[in-house]
PDB file of N, CA and C in Angstrom:
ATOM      1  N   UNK A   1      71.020 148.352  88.039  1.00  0.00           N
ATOM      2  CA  UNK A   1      72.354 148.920  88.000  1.00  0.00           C
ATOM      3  C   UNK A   1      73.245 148.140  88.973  1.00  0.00           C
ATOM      4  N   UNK A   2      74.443 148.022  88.281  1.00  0.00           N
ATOM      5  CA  UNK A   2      75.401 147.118  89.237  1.00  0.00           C
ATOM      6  C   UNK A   2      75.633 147.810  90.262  1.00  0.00           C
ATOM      7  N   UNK A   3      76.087 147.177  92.067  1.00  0.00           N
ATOM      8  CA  UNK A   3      75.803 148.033  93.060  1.00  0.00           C
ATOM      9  C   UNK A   3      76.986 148.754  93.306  1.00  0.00           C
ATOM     10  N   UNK A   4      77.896 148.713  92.622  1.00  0.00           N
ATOM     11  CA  UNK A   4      79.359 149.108  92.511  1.00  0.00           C
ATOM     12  C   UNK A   4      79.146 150.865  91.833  1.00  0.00           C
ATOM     13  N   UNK A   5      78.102 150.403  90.252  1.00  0.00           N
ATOM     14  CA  UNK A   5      78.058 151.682  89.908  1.00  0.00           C
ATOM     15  C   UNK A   5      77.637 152.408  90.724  1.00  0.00           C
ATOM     16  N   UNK A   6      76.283 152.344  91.348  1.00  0.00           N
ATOM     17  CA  UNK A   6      75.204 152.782  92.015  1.00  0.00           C
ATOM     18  C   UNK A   6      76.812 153.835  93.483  1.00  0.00           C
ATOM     19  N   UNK A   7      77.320 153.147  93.837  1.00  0.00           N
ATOM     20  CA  UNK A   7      77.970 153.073  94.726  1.00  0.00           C
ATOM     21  C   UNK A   7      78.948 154.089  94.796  1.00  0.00           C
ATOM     22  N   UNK A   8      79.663 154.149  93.206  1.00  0.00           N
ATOM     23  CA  UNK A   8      80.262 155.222  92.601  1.00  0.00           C
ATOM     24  C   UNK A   8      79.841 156.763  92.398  1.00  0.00           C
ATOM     25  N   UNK A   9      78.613 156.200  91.545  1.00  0.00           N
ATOM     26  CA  UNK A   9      77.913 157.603  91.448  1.00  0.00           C
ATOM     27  C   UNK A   9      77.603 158.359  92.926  1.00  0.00           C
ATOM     28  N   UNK A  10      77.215 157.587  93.729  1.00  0.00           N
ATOM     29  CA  UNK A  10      76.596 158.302  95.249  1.00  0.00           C
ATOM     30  C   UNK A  10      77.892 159.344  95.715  1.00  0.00           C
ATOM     31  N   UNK A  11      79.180 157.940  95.682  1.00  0.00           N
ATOM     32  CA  UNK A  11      80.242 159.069  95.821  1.00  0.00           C
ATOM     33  C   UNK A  11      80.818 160.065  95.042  1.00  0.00           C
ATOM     34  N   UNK A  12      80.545 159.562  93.834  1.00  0.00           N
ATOM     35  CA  UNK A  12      80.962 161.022  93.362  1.00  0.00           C
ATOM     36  C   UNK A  12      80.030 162.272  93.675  1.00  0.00           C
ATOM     37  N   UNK A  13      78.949 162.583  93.082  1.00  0.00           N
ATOM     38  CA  UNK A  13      77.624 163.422  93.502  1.00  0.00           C
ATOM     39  C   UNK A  13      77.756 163.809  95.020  1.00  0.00           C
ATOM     40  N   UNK A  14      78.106 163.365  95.691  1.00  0.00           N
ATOM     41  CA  UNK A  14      78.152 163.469  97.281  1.00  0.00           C
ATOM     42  C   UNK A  14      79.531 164.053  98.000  1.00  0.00           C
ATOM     43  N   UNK A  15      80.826 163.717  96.575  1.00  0.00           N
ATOM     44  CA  UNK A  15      81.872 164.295  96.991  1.00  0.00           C
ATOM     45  C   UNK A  15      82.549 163.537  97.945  1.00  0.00           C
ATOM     46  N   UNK A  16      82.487 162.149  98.140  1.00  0.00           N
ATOM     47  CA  UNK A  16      82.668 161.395  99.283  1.00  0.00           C
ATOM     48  C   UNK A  16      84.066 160.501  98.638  1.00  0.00           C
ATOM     49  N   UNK A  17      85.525 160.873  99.505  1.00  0.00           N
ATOM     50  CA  UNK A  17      86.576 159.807  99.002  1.00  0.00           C
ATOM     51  C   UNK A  17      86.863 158.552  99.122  1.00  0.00           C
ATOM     52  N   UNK A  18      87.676 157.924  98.476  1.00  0.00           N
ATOM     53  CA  UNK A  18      87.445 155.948  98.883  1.00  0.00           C
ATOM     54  C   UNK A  18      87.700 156.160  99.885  1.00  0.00           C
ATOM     55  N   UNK A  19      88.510 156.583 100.448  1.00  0.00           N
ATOM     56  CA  UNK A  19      89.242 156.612 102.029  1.00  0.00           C
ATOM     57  C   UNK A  19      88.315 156.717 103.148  1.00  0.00           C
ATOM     58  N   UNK A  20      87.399 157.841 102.917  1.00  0.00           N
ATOM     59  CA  UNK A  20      85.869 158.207 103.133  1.00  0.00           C
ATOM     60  C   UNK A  20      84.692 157.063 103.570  1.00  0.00           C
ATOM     61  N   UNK A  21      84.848 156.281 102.002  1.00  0.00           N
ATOM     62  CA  UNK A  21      83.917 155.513 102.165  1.00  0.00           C
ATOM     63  C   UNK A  21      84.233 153.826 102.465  1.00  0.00           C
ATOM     64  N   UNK A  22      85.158 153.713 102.810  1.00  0.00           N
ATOM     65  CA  UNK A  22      86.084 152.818 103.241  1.00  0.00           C
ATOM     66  C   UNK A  22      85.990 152.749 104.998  1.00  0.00           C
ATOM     67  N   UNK A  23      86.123 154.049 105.176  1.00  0.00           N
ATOM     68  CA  UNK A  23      85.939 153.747 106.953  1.00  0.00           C
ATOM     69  C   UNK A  23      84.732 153.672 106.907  1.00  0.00           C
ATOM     70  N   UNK A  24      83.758 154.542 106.693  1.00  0.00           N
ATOM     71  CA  UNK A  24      82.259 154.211 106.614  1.00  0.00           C
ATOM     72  C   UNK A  24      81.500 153.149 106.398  1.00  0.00           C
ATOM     73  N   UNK A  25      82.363 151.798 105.336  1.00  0.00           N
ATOM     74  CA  UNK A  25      81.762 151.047 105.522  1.00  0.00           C
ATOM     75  C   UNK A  25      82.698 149.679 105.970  1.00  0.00           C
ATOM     76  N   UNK A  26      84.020 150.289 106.709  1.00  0.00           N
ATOM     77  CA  UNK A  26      84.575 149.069 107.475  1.00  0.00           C
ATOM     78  C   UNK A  26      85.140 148.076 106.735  1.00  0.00           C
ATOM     79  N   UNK A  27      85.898 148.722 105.640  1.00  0.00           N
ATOM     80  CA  UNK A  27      86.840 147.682 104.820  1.00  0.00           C
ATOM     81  C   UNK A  27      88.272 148.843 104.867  1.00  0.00           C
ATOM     82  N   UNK A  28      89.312 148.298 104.383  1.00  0.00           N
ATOM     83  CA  UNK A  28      90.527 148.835 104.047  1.00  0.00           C
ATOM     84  C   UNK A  28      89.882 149.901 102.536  1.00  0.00           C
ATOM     85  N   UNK A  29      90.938 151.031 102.521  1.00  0.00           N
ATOM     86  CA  UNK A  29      90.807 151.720 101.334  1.00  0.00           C
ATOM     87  C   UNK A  29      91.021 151.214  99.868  1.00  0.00           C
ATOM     88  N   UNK A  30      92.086 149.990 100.168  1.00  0.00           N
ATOM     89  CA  UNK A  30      92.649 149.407  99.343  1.00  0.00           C
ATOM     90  C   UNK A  30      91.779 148.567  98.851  1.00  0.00           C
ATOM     91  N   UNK A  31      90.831 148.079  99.848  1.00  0.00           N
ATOM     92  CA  UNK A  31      89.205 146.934  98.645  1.00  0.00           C
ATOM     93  C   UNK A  31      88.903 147.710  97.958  1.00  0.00           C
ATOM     94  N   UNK A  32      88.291 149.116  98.383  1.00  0.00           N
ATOM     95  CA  UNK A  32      87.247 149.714  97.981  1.00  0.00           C
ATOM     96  C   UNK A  32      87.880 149.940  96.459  1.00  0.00           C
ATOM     97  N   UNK A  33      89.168 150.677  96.683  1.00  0.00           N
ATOM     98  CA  UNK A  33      90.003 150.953  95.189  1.00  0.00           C
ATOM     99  C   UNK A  33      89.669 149.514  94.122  1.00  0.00           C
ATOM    100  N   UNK A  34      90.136 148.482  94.801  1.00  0.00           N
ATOM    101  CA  UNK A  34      89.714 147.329  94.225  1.00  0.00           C
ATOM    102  C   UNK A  34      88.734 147.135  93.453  1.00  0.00           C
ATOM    103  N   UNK A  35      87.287 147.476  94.611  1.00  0.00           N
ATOM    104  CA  UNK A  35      86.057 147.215  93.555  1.00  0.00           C
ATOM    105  C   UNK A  35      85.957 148.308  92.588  1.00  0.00           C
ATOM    106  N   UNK A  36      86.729 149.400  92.592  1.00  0.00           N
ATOM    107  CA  UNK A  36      86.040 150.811  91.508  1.00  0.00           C
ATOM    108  C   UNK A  36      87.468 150.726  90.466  1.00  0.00           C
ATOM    109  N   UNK A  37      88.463 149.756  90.661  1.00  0.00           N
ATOM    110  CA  UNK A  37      89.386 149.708  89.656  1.00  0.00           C
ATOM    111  C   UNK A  37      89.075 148.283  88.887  1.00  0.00           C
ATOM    112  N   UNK A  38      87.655 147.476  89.035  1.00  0.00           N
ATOM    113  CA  UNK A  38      87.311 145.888  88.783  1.00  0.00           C
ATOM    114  C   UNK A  38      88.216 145.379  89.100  1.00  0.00           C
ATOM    115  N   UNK A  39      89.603 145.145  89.623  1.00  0.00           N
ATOM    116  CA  UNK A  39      90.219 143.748  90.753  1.00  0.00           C
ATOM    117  C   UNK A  39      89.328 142.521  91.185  1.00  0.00           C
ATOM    118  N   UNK A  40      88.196 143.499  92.019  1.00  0.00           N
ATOM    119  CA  UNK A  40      88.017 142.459  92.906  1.00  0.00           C
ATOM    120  C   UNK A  40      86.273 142.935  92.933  1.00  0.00           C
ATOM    121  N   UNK A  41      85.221 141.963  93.936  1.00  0.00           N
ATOM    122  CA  UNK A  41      84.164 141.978  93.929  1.00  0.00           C
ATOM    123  C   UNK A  41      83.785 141.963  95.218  1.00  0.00           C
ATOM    124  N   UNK A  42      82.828 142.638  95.971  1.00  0.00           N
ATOM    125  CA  UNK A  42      82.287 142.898  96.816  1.00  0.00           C
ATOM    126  C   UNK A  42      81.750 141.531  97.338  1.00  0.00           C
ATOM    127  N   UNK A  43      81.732 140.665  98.673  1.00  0.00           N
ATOM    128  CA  UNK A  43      81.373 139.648  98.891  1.00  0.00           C
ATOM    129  C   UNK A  43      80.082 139.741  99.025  1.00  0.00           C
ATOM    130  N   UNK A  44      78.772 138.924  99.748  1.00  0.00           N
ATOM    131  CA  UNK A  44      77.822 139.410  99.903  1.00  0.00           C
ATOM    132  C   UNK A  44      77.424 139.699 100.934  1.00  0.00           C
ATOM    133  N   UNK A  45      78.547 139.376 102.190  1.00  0.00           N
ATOM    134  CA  UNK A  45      78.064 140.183 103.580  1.00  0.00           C
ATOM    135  C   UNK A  45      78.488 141.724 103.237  1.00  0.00           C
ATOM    136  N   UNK A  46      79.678 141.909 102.176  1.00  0.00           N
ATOM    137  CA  UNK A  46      80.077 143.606 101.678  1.00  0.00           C
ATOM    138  C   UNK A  46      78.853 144.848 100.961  1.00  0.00           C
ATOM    139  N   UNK A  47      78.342 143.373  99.960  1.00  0.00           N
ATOM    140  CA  UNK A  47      77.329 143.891  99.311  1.00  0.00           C
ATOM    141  C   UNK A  47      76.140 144.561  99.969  1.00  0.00           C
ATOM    142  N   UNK A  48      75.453 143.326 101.138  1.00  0.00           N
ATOM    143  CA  UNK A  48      74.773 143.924 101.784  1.00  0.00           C
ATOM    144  C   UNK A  48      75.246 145.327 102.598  1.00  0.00           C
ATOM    145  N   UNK A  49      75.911 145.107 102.827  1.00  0.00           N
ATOM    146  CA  UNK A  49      76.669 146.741 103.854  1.00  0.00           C
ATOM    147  C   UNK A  49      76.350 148.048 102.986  1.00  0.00           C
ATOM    148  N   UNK A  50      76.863 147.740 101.681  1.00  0.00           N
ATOM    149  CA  UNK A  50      77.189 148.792 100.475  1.00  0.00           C
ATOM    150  C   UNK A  50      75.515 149.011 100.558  1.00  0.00           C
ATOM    151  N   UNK A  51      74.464 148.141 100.329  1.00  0.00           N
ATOM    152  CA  UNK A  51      73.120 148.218 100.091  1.00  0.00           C
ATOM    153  C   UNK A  51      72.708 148.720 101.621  1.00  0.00           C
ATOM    154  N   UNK A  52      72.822 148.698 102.266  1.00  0.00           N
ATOM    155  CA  UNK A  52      72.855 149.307 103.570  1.00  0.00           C
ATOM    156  C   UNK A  52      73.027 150.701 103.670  1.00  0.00           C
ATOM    157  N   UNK A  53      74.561 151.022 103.687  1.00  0.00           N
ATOM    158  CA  UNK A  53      74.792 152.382 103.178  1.00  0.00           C
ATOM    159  C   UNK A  53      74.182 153.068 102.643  1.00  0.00           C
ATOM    160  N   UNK A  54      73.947 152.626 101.465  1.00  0.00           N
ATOM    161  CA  UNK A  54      73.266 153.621 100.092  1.00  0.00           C
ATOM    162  C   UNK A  54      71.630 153.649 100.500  1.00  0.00           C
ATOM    163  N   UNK A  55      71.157 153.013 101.314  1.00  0.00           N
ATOM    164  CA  UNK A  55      70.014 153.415 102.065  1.00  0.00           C
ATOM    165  C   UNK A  55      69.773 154.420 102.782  1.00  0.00           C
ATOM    166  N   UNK A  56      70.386 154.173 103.806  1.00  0.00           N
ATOM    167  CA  UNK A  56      70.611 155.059 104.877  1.00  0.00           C
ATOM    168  C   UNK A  56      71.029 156.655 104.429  1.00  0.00           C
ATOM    169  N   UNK A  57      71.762 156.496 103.658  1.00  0.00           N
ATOM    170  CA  UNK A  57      72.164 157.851 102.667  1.00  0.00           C
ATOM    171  C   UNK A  57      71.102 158.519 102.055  1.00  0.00           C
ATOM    172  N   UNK A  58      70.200 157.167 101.582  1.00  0.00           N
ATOM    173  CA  UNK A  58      69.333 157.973 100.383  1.00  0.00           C
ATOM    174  C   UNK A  58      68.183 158.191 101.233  1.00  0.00           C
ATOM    175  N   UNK A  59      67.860 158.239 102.574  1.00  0.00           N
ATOM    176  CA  UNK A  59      67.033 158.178 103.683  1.00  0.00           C
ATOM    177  C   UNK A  59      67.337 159.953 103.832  1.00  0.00           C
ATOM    178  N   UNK A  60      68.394 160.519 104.206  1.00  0.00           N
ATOM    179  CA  UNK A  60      69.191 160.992 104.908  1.00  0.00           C
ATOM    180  C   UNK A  60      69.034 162.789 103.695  1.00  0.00           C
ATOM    181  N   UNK A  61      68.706 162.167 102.085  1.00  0.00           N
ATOM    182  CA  UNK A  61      68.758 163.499 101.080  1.00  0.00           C
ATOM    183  C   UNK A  61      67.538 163.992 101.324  1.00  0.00           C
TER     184      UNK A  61
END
């Protein structure tokens, strides 16, 4: 699964806003909108973070 979806779903299910998950993972709100409106693509120091996150999260249920 692309890590964008993966990324989506967590927040939705979790109830978590871009704004939310934007400070959490230390980008502007305005990327995050980016990657969940396809604009733009997660770099791979982002990617790793996002894969980071969604660890730590899924550690955490």
């Amino acid at each position: 699964m692309d890590i964008i979806k993966k990324l989506e779903l967590y927040r939705l299910e979790n109830k978590v806003t871009q704004e939310e998950l934007a400070e959490e993972l230390g980008v502007a709100f305005s990327t995050v909108n980016r990657w969940f409106n396809g604009r733009t693509v997660p770099s791979k120091i982002q990617q790793y973070q996002i894969e980071k996150y969604l660890k730590k999260r899924a550690r955490k249920s």
